[in-house]
C-alpha atoms as a PDB file:
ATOM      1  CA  UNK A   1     268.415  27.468 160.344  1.00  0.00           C
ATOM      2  CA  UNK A   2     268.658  30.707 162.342  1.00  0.00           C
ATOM      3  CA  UNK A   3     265.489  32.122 164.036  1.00  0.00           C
ATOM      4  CA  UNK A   4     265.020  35.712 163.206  1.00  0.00           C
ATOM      5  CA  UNK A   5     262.011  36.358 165.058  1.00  0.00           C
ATOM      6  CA  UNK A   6     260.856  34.481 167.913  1.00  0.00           C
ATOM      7  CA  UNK A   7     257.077  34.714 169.549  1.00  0.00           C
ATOM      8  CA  UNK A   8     256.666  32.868 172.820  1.00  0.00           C
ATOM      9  CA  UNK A   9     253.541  32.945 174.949  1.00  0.00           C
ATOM     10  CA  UNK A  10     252.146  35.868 172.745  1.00  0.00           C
ATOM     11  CA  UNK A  11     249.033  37.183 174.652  1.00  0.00           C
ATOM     12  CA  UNK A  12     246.685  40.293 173.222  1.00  0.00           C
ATOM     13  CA  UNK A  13     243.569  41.840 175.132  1.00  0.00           C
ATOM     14  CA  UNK A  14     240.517  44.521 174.238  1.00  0.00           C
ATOM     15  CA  UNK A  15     240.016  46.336 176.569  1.00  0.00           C
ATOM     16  CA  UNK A  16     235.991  46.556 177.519  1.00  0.00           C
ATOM     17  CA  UNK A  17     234.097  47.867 179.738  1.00  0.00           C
ATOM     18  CA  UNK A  18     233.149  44.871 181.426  1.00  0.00           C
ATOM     19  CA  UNK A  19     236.419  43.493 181.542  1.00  0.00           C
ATOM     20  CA  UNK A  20     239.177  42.554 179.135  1.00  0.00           C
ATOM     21  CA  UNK A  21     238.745  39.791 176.486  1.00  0.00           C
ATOM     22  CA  UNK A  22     241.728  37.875 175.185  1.00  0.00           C
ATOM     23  CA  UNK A  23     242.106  37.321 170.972  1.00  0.00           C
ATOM     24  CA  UNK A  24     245.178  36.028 171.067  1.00  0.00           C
ATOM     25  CA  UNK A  25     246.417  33.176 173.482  1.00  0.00           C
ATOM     26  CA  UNK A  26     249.818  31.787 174.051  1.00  0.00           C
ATOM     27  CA  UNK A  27     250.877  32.371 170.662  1.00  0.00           C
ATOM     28  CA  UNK A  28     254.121  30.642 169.629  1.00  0.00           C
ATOM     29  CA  UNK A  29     255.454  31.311 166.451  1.00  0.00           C
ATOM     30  CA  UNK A  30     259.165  31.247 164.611  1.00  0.00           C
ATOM     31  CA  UNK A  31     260.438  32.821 161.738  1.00  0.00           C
ATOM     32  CA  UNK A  32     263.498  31.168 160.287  1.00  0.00           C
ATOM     33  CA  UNK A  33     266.331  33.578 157.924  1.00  0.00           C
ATOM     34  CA  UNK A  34     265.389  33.672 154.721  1.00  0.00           C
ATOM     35  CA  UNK A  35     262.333  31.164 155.419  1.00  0.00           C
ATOM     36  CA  UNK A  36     258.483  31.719 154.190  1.00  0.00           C
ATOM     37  CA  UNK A  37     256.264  31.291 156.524  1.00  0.00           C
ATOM     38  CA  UNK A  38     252.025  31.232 156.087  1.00  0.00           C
ATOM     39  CA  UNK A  39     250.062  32.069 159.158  1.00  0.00           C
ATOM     40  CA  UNK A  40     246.380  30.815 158.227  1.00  0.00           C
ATOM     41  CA  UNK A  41     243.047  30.507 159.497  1.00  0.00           C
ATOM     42  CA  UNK A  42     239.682  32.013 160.000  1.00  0.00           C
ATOM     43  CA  UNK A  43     238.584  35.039 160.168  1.00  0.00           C
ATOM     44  CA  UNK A  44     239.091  36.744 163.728  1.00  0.00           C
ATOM     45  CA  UNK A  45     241.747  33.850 164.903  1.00  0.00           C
ATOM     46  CA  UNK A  46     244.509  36.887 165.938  1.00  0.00           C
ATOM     47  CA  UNK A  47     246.417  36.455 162.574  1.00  0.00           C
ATOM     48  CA  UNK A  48     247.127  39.834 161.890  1.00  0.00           C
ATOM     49  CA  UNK A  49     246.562  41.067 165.447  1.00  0.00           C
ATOM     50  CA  UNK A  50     249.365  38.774 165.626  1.00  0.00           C
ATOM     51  CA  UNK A  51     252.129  40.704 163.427  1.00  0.00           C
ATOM     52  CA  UNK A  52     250.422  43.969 164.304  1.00  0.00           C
ATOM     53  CA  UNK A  53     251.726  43.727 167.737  1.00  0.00           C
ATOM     54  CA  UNK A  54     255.037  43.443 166.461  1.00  0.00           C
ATOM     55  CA  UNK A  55     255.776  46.579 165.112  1.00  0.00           C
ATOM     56  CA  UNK A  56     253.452  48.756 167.645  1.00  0.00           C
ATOM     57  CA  UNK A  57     249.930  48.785 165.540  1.00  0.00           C
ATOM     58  CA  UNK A  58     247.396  47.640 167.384  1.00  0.00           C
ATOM     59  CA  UNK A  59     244.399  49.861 166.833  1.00  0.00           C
ATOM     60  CA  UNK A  60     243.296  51.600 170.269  1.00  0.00           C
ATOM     61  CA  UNK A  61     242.238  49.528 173.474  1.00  0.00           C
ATOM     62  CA  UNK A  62     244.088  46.365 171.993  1.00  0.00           C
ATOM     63  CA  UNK A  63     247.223  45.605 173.211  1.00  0.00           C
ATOM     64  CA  UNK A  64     249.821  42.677 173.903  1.00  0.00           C
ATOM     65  CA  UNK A  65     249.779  41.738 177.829  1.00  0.00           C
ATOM     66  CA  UNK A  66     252.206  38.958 178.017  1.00  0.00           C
ATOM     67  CA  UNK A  67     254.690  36.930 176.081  1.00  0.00           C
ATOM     68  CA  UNK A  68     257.663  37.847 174.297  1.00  0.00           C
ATOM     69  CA  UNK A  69     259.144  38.105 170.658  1.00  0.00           C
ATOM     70  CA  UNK A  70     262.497  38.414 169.917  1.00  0.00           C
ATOM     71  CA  UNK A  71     263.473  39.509 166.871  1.00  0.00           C
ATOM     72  CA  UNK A  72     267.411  40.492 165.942  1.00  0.00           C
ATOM     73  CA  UNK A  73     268.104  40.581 169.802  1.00  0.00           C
ATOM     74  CA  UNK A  74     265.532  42.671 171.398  1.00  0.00           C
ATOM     75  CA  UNK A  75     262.244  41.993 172.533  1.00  0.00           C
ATOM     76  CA  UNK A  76     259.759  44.145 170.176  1.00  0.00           C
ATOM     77  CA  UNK A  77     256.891  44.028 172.920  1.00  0.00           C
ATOM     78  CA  UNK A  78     259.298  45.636 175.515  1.00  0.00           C
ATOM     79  CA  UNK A  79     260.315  49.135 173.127  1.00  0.00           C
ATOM     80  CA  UNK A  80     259.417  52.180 172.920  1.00  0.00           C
ATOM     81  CA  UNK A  81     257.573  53.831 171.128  1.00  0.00           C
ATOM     82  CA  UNK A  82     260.818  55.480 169.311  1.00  0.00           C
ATOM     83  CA  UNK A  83     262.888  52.590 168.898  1.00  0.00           C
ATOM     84  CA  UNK A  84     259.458  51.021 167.318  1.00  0.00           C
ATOM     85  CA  UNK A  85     259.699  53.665 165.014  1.00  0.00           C
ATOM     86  CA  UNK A  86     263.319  52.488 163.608  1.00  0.00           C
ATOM     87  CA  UNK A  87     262.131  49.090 163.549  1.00  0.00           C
ATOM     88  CA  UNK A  88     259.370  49.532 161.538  1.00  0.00           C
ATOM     89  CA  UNK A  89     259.827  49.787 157.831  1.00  0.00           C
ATOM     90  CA  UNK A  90     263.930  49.728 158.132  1.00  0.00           C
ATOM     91  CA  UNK A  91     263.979  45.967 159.482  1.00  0.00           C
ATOM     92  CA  UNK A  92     260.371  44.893 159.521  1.00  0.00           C
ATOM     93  CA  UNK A  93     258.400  45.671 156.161  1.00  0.00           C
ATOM     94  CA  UNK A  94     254.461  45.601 156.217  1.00  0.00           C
ATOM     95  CA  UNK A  95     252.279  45.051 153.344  1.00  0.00           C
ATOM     96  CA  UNK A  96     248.623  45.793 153.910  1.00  0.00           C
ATOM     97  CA  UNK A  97     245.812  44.215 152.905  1.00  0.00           C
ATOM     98  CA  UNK A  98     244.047  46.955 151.063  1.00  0.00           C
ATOM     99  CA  UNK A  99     246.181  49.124 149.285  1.00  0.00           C
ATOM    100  CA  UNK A 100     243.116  51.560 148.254  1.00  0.00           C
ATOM    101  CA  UNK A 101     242.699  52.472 151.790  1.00  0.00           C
ATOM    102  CA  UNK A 102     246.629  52.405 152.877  1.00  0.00           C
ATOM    103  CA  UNK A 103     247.557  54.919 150.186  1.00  0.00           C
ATOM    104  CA  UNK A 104     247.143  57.935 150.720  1.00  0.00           C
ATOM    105  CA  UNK A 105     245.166  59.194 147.879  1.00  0.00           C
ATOM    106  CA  UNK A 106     246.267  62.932 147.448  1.00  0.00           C
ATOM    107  CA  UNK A 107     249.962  62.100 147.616  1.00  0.00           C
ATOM    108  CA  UNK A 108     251.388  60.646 144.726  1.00  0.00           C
ATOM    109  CA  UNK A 109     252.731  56.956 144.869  1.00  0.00           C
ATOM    110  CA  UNK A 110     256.338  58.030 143.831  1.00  0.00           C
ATOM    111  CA  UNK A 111     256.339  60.618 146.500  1.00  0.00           C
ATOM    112  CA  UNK A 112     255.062  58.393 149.052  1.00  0.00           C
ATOM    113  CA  UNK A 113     257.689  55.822 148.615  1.00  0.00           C
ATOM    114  CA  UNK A 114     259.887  58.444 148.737  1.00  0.00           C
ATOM    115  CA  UNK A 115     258.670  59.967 152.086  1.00  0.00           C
ATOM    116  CA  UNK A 116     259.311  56.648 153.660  1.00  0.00           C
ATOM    117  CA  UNK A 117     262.711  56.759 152.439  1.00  0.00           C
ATOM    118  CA  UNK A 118     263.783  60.282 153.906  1.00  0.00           C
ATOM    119  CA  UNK A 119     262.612  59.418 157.099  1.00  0.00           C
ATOM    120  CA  UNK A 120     263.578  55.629 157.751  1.00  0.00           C
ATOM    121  CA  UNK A 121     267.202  55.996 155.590  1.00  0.00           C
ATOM    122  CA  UNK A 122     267.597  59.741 156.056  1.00  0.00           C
ATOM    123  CA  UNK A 123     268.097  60.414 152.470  1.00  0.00           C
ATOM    124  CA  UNK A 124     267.594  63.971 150.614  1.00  0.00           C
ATOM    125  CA  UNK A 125     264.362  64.306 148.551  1.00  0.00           C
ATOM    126  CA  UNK A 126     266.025  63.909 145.375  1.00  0.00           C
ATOM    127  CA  UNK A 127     267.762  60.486 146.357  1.00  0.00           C
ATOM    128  CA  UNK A 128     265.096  59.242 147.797  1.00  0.00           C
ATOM    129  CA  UNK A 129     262.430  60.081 144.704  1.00  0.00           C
ATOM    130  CA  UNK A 130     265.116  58.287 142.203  1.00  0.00           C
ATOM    131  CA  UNK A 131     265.540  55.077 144.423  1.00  0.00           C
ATOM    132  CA  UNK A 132     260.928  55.035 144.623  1.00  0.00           C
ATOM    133  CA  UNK A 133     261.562  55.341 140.859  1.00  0.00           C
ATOM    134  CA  UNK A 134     264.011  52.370 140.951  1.00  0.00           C
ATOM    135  CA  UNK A 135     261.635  50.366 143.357  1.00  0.00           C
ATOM    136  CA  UNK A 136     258.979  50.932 141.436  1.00  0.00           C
ATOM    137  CA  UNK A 137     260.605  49.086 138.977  1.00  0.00           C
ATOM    138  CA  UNK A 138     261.838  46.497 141.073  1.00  0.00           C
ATOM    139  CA  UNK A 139     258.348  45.131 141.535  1.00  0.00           C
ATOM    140  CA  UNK A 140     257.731  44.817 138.044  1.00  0.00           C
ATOM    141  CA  UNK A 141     255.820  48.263 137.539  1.00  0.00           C
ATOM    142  CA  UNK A 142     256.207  49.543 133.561  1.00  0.00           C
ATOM    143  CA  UNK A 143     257.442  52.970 132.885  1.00  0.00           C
ATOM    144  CA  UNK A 144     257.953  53.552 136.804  1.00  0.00           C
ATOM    145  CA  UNK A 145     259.174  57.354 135.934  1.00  0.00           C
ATOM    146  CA  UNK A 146     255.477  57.950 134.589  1.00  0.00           C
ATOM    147  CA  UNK A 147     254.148  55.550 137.239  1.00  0.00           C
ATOM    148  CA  UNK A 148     255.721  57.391 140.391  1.00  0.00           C
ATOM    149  CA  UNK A 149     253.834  60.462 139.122  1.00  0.00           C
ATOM    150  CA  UNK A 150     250.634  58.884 138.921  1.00  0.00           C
ATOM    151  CA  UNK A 151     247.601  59.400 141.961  1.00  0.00           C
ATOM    152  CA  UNK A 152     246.506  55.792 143.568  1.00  0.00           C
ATOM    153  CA  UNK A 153     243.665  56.098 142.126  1.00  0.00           C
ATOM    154  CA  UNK A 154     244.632  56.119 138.359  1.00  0.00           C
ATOM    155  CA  UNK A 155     246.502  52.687 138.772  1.00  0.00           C
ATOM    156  CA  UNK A 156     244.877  49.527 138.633  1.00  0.00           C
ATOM    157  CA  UNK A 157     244.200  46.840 141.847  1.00  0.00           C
ATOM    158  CA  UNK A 158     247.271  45.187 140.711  1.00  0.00           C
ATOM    159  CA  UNK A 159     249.765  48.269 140.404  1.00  0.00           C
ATOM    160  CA  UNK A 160     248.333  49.372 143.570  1.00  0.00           C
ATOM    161  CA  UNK A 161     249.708  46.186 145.354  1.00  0.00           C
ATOM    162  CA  UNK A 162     252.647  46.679 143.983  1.00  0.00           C
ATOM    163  CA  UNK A 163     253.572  49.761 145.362  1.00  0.00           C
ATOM    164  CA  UNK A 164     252.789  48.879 148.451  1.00  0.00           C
ATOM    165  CA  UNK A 165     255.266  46.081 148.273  1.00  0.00           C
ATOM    166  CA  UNK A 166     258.124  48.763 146.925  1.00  0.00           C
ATOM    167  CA  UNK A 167     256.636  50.901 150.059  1.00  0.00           C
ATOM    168  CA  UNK A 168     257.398  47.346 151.952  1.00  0.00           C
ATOM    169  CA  UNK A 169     260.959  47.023 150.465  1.00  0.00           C
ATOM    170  CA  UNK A 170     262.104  50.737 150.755  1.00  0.00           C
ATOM    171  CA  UNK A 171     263.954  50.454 153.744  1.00  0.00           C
ATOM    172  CA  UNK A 172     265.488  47.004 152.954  1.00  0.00           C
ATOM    173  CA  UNK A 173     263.995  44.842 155.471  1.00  0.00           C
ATOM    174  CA  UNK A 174     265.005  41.563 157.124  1.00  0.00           C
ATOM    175  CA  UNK A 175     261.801  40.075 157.294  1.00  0.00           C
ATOM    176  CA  UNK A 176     258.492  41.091 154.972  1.00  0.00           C
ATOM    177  CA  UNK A 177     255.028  41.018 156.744  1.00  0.00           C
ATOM    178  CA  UNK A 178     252.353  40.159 153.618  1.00  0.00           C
ATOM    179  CA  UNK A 179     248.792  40.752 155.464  1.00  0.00           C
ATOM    180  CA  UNK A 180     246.403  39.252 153.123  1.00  0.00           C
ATOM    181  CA  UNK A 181     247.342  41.130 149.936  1.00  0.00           C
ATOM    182  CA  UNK A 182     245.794  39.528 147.345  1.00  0.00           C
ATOM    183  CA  UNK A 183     242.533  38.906 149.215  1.00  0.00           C
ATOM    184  CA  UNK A 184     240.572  41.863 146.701  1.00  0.00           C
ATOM    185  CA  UNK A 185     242.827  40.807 143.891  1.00  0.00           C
ATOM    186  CA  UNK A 186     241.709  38.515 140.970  1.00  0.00           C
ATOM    187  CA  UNK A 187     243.940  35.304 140.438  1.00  0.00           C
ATOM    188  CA  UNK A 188     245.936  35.565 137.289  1.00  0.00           C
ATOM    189  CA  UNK A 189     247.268  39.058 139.680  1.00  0.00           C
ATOM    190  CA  UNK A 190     247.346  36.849 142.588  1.00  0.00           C
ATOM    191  CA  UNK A 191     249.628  34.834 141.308  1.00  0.00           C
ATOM    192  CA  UNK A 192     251.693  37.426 139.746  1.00  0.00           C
ATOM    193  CA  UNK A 193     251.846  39.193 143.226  1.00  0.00           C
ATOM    194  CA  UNK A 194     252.726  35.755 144.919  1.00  0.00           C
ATOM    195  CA  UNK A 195     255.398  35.145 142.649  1.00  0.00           C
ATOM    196  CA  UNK A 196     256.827  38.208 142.408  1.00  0.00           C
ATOM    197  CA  UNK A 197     257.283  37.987 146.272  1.00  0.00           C
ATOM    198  CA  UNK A 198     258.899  34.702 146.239  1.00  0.00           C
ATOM    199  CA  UNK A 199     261.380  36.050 143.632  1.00  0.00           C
ATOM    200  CA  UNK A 200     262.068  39.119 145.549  1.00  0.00           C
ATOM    201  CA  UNK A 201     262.201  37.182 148.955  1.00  0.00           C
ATOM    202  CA  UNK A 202     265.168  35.270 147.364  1.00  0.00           C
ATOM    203  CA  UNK A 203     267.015  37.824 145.637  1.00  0.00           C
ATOM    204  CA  UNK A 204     267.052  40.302 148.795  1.00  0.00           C
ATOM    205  CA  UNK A 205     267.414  37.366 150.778  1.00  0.00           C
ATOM    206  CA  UNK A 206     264.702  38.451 153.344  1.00  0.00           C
ATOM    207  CA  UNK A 207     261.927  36.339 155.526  1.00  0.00           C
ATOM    208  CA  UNK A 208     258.471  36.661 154.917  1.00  0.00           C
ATOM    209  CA  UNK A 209     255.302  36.198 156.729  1.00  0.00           C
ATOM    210  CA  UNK A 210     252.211  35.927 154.675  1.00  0.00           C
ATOM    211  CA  UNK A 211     248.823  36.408 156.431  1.00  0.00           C
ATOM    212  CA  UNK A 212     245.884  34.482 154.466  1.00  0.00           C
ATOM    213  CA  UNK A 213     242.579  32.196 154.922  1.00  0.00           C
ATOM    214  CA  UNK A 214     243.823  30.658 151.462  1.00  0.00           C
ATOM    215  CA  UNK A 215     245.725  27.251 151.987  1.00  0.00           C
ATOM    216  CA  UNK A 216     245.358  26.928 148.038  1.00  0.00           C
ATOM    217  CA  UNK A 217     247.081  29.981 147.377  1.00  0.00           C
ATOM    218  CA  UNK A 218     249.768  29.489 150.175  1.00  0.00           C
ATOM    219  CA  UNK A 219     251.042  26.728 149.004  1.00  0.00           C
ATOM    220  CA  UNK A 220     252.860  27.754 146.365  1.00  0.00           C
ATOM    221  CA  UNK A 221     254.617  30.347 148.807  1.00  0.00           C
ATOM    222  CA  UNK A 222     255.201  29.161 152.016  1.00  0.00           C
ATOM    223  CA  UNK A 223     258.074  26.594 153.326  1.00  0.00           C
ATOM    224  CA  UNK A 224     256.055  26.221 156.979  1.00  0.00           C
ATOM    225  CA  UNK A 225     252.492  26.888 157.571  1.00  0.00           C
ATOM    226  CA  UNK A 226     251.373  27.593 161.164  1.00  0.00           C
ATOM    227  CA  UNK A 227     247.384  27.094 161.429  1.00  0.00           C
ATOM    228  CA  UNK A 228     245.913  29.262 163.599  1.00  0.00           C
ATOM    229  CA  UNK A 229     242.188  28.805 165.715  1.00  0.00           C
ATOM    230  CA  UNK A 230     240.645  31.011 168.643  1.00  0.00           C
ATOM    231  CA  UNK A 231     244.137  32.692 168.716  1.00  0.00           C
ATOM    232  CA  UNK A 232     246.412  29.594 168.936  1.00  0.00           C
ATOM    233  CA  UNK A 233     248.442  27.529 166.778  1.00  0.00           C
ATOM    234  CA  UNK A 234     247.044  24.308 166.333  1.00  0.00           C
ATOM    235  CA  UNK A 235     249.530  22.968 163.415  1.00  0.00           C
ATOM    236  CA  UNK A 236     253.215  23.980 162.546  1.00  0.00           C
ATOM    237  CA  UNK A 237     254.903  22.155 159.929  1.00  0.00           C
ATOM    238  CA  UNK A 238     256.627  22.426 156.761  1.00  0.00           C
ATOM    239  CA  UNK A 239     254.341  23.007 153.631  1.00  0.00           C
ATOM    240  CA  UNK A 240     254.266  19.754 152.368  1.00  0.00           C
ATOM    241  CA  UNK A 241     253.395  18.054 155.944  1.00  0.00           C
ATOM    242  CA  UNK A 242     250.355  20.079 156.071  1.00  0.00           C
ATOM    243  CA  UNK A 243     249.317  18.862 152.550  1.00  0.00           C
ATOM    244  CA  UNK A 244     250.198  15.627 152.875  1.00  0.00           C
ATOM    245  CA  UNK A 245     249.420  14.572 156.367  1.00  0.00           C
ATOM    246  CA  UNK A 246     247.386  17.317 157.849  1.00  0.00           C
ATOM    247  CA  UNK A 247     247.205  16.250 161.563  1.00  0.00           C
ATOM    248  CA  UNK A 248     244.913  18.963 163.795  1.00  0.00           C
ATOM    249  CA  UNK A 249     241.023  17.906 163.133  1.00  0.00           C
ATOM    250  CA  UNK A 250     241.082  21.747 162.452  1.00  0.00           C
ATOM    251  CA  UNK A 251     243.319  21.854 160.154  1.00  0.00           C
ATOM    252  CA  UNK A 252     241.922  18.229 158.212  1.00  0.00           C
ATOM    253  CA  UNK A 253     238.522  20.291 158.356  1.00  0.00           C
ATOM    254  CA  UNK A 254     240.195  23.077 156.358  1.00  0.00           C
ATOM    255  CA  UNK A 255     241.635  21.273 153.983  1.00  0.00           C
ATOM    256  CA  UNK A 256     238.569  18.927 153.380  1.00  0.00           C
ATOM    257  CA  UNK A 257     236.314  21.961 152.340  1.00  0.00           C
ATOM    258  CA  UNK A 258     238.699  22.564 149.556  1.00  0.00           C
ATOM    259  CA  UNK A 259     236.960  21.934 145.928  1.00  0.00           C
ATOM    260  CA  UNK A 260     239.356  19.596 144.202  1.00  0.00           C
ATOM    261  CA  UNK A 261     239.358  17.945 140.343  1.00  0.00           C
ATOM    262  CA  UNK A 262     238.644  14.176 141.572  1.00  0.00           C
ATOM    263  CA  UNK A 263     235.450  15.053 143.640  1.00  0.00           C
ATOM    264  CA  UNK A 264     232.391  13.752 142.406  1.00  0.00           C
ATOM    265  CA  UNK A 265     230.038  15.804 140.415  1.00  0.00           C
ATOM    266  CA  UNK A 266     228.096  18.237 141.761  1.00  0.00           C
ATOM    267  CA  UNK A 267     229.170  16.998 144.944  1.00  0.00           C
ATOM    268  CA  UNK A 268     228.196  19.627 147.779  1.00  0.00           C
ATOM    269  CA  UNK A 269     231.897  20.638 149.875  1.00  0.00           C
ATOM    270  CA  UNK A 270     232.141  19.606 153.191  1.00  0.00           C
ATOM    271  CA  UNK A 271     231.882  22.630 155.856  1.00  0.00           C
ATOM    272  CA  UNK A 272     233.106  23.017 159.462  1.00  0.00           C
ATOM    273  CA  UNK A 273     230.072  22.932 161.842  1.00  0.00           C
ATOM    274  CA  UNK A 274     229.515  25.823 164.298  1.00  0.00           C
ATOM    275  CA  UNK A 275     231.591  29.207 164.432  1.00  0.00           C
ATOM    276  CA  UNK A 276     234.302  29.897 166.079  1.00  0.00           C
ATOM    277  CA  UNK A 277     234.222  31.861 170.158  1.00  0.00           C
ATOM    278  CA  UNK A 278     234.139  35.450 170.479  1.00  0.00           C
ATOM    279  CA  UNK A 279     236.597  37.295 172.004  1.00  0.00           C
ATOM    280  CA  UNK A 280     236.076  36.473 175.865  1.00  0.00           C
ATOM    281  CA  UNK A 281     233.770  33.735 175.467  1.00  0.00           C
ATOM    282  CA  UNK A 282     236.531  30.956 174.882  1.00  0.00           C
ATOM    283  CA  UNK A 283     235.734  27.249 176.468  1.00  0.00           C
ATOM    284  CA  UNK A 284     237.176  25.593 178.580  1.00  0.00           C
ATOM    285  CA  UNK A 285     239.633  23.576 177.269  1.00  0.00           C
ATOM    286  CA  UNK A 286     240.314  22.815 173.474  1.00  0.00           C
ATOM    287  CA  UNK A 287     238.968  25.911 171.676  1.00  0.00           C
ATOM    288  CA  UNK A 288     238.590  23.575 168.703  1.00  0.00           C
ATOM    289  CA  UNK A 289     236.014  20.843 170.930  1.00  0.00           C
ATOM    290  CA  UNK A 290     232.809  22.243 170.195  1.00  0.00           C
ATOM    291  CA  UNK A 291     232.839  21.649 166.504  1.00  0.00           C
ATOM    292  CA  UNK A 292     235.489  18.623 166.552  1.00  0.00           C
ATOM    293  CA  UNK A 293     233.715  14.928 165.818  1.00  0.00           C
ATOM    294  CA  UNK A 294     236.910  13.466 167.557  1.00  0.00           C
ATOM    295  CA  UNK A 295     236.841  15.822 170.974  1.00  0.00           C
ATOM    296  CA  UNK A 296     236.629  13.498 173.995  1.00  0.00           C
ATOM    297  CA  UNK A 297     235.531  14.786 177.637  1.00  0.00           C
ATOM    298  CA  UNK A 298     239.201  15.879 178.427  1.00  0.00           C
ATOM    299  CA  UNK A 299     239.753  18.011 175.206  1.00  0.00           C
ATOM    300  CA  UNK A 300     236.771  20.457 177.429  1.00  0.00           C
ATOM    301  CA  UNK A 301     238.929  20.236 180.262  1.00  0.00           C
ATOM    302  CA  UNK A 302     242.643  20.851 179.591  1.00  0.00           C
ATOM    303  CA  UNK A 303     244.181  23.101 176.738  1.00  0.00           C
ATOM    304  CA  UNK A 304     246.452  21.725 174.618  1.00  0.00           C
ATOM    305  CA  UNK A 305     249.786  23.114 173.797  1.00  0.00           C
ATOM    306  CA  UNK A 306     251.963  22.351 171.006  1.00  0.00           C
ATOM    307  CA  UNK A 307     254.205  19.102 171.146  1.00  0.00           C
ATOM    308  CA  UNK A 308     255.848  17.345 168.471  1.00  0.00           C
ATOM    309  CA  UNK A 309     254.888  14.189 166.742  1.00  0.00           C
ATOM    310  CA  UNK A 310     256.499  10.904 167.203  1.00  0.00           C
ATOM    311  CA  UNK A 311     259.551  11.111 164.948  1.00  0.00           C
ATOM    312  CA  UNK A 312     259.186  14.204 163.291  1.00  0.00           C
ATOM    313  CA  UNK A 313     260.526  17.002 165.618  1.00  0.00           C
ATOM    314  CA  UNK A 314     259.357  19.695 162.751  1.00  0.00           C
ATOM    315  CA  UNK A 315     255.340  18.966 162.887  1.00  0.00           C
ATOM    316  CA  UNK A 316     254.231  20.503 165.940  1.00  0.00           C
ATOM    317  CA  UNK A 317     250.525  20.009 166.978  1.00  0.00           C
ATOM    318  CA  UNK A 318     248.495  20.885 169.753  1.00  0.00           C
ATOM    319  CA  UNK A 319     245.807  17.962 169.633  1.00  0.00           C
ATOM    320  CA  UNK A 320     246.266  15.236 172.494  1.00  0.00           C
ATOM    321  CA  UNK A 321     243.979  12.739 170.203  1.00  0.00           C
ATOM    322  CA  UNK A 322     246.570  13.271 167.300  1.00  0.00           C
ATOM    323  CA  UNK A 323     249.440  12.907 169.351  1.00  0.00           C
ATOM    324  CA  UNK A 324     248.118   9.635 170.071  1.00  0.00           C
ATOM    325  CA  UNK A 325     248.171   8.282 166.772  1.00  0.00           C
ATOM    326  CA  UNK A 326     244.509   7.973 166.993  1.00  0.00           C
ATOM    327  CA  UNK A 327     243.371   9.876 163.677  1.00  0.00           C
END
């Protein structure tokens, strides 16, 4: 497969008074054509600070400070501010994870589609307010003439979404950035929203990246999962590797806390012990080694990066102690 976007050695600061404090840490991420890839993990790892640095929106006094990422060519931490602009929405799509708060609530959801259109495809206001109509449909909205007319606030959590994935789609991108957007959604429209991405992902033949602290959810999705922790990968592999033989104690932890059907009754879930660092506060070492049962003395002194496993050049774990064979 062809990598369409390439993160190496992704590093992102605050800036504070006392003295910048890194989220992000040596990222390294891939995104394959026409591949699904789930980016998981706590809250506050870097997974959206991630993406956000991508397409130029970190919120103020955050910013990327090393690294590259490569994506159709060109490395997206090294433009400007203008070419950003053409990026954004024509070849990377972004779907946020609150669409109450993304829409803009006095503008009607037809003509906000539209605005998107006449600015990232150049098209005249009539064109563009006829394709929003035929986008609207696209993602499964009914009577999308009626619908485009209609304030955000008169649709439902659901038909929200959904507009912002047409808003995601309107300039026909090569790679779809999901941030979380089912998190306030109940699941019968979770699914719907999950599978009408995977349909849409393979009938526009696009990537996507789909942010999420559900593994449950992203497994239906995804073809890789990268596990993130303290802003690192800890885990890369294809779905069913991760499922099957989850290798990072982080990312057995995860999985472990998940309620399943064969439990016993009653049972109380298993939890990860401790929190996770604050930004600038990091330990030595594995980030992970505070709340890991299998840290030894040299997981506090030297961080690990990702390496294969033995024989199986796609799982990619940064975990001396797995690497080993000894879990």
């Amino acid at each position: 497969m062809t990598g369409l976007l390439e993160i190496r050695g992704l590093t992102i600061d605050i800036a504070r008074d006392n003295g910048p404090a890194r989220v992000v840490d040596g990222i390294d991420l891939t995104v394959n054509e026409g591949e699904s890839l789930g980016i998981v993990g706590e809250s506050g790892c870097g997974k959206s600070l991630t993406m956000m640095s991508l397409v130029g929106l970190l919120p103020n006094r955050i910013r990327a400070t090393g690294g590259t990422a490569r994506f159709g060519g060109r490395d997206l931490l090294k433009l400007s501010g203008r070419e950003l602009r053409r990026v954004r929405g024509s070849e990377i799509g972004f779907i946020f994870q609150d669409p109450m708060t993304s829409l803009n609530p006095v503008i009607r959801v037809g003509d906000q589609i539209a605005e998107a259109l006449v600015y990232q495809k150049g098209m005249a206001k009539p064109q563009a307010r006829a394709r929003a109509v035929e986008l609207l449909a696209l993602v499964g909205i009914p009577a999308p003439e009626e619908r485009a007319n209609a304030w955000p606030h008169e649709l439902s959590g659901g038909m929200r979404q959904r507009v912002m994935i047409a808003m995601g789609l309107a300039g026909s991108p090569k790679l779809l950035i999901a941030d979380e957007p089912t998190t306030a959604l109940d699941v019968t429209i979770q699914a719907q929203i999950v599978d009408l991405v995977r349909e849409l992902k393979d009938r526009l033949k696009m990537s996507v990246v789909w942010i999420t602290h559900d593994l449950a959810l992203i497994a239906g999705l995804a073809d890789r999962i990268a596990v993130l922790y303290a802003g690192t990968v800890v885990e890369d592999a294809p779905v069913a590797a991760i499922f099957d033989r989850p290798t990072h104690p982080y990312t057995r932890a995860l999985l472990g806390s998940l309620p399943t059907l064969a439990g016993e009754a009653m049972s109380r879930l298993p939890s990860i012990q401790g929190t996770p660092p604050e930004p600038g506060r990091r330990p030595p070492g594995c980030p992970f080694a505070p709340r890991c049962g299998l840290a030894r003395a040299s997981c506090s002194e030297t961080v690990p990066r990702l390496a294969a496993l033995p024989g199986d050049a796609g799982h990619r774990v940064a975990c001396p102690v797995a690497l080993e064979g000894a879990i």
